[in-house]
N, C-alpha and C. Protein backbone atom coordinates (compact mmCIF):
# COMPACT_ATOMS: atom_id res chain seq x y z
N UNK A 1 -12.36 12.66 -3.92
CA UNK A 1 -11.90 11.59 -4.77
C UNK A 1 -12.38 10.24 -4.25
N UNK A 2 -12.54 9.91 -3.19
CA UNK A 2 -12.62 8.74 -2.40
C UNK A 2 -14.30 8.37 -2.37
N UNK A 3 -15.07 9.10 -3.06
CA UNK A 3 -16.71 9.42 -3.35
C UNK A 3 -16.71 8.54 -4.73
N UNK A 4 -15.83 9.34 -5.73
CA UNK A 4 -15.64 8.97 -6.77
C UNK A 4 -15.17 7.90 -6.98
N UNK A 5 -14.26 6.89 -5.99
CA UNK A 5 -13.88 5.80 -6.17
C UNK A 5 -15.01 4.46 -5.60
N UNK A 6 -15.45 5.10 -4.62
CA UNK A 6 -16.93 4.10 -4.14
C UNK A 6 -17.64 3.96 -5.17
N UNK A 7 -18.31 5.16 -5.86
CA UNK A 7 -18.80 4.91 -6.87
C UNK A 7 -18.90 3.93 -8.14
N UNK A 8 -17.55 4.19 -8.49
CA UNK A 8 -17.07 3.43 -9.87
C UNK A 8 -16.96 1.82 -9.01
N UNK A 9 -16.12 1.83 -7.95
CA UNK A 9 -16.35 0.09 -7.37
C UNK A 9 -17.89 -0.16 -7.23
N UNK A 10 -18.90 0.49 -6.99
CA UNK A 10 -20.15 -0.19 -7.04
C UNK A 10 -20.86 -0.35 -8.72
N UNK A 11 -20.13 0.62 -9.24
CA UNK A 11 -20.73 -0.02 -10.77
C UNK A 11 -20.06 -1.24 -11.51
N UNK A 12 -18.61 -1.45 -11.12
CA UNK A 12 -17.48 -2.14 -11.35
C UNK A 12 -18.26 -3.92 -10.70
N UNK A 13 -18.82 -3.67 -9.41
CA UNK A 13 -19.11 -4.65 -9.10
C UNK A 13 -20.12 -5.49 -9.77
N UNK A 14 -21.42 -4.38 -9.40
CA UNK A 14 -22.67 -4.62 -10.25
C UNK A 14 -22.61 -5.25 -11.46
N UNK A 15 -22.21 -4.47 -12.55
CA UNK A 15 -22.00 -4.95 -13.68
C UNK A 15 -21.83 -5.66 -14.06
N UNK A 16 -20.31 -6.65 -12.90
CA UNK A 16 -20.28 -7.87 -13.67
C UNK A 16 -21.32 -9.03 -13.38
N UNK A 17 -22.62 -8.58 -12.63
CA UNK A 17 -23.31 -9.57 -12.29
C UNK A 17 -24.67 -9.56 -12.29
N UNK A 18 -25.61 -8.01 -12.20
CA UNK A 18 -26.57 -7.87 -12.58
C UNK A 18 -27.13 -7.21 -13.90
N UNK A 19 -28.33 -7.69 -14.29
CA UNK A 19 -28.46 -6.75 -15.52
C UNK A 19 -28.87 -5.46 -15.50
N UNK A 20 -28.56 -4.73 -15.97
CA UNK A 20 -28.96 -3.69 -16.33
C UNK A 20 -30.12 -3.12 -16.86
N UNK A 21 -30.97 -3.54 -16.56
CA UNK A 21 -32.80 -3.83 -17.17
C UNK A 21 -33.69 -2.73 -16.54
N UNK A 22 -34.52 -2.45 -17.14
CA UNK A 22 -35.91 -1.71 -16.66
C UNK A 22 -36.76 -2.55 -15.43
N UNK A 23 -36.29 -4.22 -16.13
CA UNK A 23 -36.80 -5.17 -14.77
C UNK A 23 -36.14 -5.42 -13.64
N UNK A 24 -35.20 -5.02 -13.99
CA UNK A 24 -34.17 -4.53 -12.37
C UNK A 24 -34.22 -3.53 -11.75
N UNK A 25 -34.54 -2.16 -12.22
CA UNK A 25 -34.99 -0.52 -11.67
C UNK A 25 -36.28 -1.19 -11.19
N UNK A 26 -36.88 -2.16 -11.91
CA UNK A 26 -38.59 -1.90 -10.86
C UNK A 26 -38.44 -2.71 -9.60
N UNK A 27 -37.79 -3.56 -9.75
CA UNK A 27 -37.41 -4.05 -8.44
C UNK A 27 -36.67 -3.62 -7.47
N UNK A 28 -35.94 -2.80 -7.67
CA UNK A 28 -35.25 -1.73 -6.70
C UNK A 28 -35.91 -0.30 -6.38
N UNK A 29 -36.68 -0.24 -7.26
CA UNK A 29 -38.24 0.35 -6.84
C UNK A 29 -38.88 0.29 -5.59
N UNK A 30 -39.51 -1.44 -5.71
CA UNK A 30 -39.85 -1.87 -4.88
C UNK A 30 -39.24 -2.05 -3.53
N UNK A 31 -37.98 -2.15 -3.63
CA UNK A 31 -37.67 -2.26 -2.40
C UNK A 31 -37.79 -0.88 -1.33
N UNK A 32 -37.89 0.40 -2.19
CA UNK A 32 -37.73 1.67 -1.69
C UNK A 32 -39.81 1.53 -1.21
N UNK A 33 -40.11 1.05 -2.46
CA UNK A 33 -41.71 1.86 -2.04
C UNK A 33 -42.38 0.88 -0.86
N UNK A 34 -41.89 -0.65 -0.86
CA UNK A 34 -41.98 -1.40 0.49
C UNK A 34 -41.74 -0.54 1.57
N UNK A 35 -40.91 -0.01 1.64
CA UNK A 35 -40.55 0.48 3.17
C UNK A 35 -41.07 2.23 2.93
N UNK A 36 -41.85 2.48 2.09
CA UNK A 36 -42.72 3.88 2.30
C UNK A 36 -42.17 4.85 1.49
N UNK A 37 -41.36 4.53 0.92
CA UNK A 37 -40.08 5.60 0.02
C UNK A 37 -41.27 5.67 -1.19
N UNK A 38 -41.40 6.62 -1.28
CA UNK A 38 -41.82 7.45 -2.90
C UNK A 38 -40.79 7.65 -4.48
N UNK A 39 -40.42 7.06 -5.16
CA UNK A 39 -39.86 7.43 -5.97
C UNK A 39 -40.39 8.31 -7.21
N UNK A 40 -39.56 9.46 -7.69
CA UNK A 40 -39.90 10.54 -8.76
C UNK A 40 -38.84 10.55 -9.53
N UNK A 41 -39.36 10.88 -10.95
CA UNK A 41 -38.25 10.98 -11.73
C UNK A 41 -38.73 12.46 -12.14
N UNK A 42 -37.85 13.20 -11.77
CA UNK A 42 -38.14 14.84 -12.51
C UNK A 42 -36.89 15.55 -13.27
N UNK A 43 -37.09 16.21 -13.80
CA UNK A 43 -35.80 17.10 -14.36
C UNK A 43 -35.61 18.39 -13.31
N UNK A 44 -34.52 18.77 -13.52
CA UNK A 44 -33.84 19.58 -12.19
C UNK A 44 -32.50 19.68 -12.30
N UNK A 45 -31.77 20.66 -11.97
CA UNK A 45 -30.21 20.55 -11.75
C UNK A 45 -29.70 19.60 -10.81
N UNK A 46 -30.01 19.05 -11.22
CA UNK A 46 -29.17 17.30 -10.16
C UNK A 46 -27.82 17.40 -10.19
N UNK A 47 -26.70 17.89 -9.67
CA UNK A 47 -25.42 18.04 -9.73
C UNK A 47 -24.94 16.08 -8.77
N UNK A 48 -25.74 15.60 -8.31
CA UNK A 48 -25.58 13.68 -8.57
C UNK A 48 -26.38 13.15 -8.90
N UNK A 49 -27.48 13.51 -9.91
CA UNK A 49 -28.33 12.79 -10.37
C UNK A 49 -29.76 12.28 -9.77
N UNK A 50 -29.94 12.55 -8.32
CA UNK A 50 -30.49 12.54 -7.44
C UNK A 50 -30.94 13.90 -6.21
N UNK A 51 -31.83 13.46 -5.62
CA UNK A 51 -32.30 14.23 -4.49
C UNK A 51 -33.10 13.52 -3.78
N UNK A 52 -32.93 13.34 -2.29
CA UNK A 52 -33.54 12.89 -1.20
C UNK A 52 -34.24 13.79 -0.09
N UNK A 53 -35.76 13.78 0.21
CA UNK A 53 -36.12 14.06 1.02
C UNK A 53 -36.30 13.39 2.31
N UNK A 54 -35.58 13.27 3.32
CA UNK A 54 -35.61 12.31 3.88
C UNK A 54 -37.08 12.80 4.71
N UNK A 55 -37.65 13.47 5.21
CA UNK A 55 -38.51 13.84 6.30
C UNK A 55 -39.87 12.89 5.24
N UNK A 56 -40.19 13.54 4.40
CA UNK A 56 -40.82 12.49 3.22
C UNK A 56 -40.77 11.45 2.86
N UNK A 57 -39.91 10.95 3.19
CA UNK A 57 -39.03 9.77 2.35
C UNK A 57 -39.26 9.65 0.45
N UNK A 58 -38.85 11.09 0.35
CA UNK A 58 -39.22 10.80 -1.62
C UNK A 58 -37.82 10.75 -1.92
N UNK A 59 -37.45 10.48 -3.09
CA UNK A 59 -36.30 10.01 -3.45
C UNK A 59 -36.28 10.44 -5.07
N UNK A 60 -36.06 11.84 -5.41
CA UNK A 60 -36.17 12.02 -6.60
C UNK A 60 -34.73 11.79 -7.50
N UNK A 61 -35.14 11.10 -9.13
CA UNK A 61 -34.05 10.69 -9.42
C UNK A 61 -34.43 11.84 -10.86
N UNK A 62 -33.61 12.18 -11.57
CA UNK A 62 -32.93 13.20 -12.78
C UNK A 62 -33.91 11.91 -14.12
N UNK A 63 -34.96 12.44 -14.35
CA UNK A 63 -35.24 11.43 -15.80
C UNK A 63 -34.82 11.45 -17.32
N UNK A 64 -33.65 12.62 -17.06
CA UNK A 64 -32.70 11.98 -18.36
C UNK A 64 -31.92 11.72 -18.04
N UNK A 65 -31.65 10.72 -16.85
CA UNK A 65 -30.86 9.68 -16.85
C UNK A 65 -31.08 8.28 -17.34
N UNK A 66 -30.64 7.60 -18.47
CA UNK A 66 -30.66 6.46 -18.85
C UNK A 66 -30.76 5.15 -17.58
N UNK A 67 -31.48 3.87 -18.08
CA UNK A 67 -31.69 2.82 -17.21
C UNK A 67 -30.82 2.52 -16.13
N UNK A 68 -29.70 2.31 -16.74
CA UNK A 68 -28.46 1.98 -16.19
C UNK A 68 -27.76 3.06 -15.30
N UNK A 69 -28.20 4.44 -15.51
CA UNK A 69 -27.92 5.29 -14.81
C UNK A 69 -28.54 5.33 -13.73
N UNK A 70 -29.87 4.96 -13.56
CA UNK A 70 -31.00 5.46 -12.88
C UNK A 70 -30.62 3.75 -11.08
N UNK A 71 -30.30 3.21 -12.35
CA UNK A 71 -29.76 1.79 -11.48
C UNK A 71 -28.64 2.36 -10.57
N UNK A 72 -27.68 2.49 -11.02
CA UNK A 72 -26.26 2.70 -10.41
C UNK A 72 -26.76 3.52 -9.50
N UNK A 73 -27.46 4.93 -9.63
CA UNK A 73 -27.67 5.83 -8.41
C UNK A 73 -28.54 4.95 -7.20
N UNK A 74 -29.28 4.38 -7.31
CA UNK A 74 -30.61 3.41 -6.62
C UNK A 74 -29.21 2.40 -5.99
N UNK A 75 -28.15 2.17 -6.41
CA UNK A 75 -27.69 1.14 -5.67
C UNK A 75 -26.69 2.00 -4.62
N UNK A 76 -26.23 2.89 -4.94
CA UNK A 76 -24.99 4.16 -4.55
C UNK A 76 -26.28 4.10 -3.23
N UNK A 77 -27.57 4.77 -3.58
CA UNK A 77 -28.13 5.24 -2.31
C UNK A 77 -28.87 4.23 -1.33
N UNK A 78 -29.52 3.17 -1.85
CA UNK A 78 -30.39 2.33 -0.69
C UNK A 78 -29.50 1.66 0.53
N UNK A 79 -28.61 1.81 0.17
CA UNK A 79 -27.57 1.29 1.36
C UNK A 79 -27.90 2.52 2.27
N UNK A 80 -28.01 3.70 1.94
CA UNK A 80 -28.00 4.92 3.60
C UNK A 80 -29.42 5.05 3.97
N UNK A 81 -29.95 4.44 3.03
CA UNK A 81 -31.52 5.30 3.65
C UNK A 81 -31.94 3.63 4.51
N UNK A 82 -33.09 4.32 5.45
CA UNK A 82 -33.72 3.47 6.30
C UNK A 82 -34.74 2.35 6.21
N UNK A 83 -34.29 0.70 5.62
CA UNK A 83 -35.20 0.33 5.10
C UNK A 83 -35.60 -0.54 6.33
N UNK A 84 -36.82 -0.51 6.01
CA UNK A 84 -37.79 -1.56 7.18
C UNK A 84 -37.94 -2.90 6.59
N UNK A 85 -37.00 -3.70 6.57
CA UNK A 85 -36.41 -5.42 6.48
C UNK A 85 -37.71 -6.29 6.60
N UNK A 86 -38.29 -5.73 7.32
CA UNK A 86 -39.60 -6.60 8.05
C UNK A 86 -40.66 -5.97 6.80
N UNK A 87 -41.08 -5.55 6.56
CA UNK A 87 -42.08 -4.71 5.68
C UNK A 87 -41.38 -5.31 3.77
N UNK A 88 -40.20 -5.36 3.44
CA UNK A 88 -40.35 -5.97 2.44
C UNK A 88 -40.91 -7.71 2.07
N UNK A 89 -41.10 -7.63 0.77
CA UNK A 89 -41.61 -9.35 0.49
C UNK A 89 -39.95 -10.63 0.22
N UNK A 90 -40.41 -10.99 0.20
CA UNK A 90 -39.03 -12.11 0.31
C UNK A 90 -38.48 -11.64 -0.74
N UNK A 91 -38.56 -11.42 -2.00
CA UNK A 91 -37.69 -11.48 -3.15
C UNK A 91 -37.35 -10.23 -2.80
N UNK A 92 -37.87 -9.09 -2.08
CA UNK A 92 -37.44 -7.83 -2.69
C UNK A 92 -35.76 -7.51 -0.96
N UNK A 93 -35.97 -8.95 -0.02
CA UNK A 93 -35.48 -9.00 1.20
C UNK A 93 -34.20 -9.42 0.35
N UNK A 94 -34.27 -10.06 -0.25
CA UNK A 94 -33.15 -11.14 -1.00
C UNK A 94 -32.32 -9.70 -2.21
N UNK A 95 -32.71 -9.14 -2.36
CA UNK A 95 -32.43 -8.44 -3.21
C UNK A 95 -31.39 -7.57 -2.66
N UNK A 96 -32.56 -6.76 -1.07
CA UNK A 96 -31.95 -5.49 -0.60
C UNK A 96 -30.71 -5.96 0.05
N UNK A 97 -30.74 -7.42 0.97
CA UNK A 97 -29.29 -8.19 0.97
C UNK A 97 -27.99 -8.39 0.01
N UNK A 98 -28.40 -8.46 -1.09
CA UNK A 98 -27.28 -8.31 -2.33
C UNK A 98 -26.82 -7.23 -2.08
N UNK A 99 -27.70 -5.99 -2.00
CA UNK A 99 -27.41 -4.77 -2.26
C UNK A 99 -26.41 -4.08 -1.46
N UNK A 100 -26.85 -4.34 -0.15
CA UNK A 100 -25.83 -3.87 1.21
C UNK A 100 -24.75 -5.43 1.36
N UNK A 101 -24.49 -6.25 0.72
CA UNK A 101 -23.24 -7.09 0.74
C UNK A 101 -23.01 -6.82 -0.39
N UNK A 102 -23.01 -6.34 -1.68
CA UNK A 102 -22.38 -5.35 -2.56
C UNK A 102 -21.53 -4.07 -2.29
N UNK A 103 -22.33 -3.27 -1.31
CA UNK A 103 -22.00 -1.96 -1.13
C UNK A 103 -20.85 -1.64 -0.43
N UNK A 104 -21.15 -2.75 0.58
CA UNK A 104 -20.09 -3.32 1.53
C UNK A 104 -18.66 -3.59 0.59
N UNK A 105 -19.15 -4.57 -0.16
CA UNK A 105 -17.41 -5.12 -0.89
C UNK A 105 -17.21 -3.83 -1.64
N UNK A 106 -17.85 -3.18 -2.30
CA UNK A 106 -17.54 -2.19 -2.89
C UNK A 106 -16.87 -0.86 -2.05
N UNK A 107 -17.12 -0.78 -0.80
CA UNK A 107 -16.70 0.16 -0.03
C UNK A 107 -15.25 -0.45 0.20
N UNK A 108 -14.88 -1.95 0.78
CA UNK A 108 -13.54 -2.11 0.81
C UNK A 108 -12.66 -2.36 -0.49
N UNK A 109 -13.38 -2.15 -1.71
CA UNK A 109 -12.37 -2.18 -2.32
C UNK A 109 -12.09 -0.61 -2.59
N UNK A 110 -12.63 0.59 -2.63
CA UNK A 110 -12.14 1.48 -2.44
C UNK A 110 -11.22 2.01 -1.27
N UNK A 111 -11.67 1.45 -0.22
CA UNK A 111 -10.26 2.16 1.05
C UNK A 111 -9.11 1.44 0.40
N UNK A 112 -9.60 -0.34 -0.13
CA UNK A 112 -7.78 -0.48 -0.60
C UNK A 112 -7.23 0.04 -1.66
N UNK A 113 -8.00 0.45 -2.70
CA UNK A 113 -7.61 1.38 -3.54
C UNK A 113 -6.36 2.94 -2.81
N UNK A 114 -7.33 3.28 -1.92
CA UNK A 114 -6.72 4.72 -1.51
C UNK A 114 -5.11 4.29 -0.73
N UNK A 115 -5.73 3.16 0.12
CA UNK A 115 -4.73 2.55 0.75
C UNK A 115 -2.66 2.70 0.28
């Protein structure tokens, strides 16, 4: 349950502040393929919509998942995987910062939820 509540606080957050755009997935793109990450969109039994190879670094996402879907998972995951800070370009540095001080508030508002 406590998976399920991170979750919904990181879309809860997002939402009220970024768009939801195709021009927002490419930029969170970028921040994965800066630091060597491969992104795929394939069909597959995705039981979360996703699959990570980490030894690869590919990052396959479910492509009938809608924009906004494809977003929410990209924000759920770039917070765990290993990004090289130094290797992105300024906008995409500025970005991956939102992302992990998002993930962050979004993580404490779920423990106070459970709390």
């Amino acid at each position: 349950m406590g998976v399920l509540l991170c979750i919904f606080a990181v879309i809860n957050v997002w939402g009220s502040r970024m768009k939801l755009t195709q021009s927002t997935l490419n930029k969170l793109e970028d921040v994965l393929g800066e630091s060597g990450y491969i992104t795929r969109y394939e069909r597959g039994t995705f039981q979360s919509g996703w699959c990570l190879l980490e030894q690869k670094k590919i990052v396959v996402l479910n492509k009938f998942l809608d924009v906004e879907g494809k977003i929410n998972i990209l924000l759920e995951l770039i917070p765990s995987l290993t990004i090289d800070y130094d290797k992105l370009t300024l906008e995409s540095q500025k970005l991956y910062e939102e992302v992990l001080k998002k993930h962050s508030t979004a993580e404490t508002l779920a423990k106070e939820d459970q709390a």
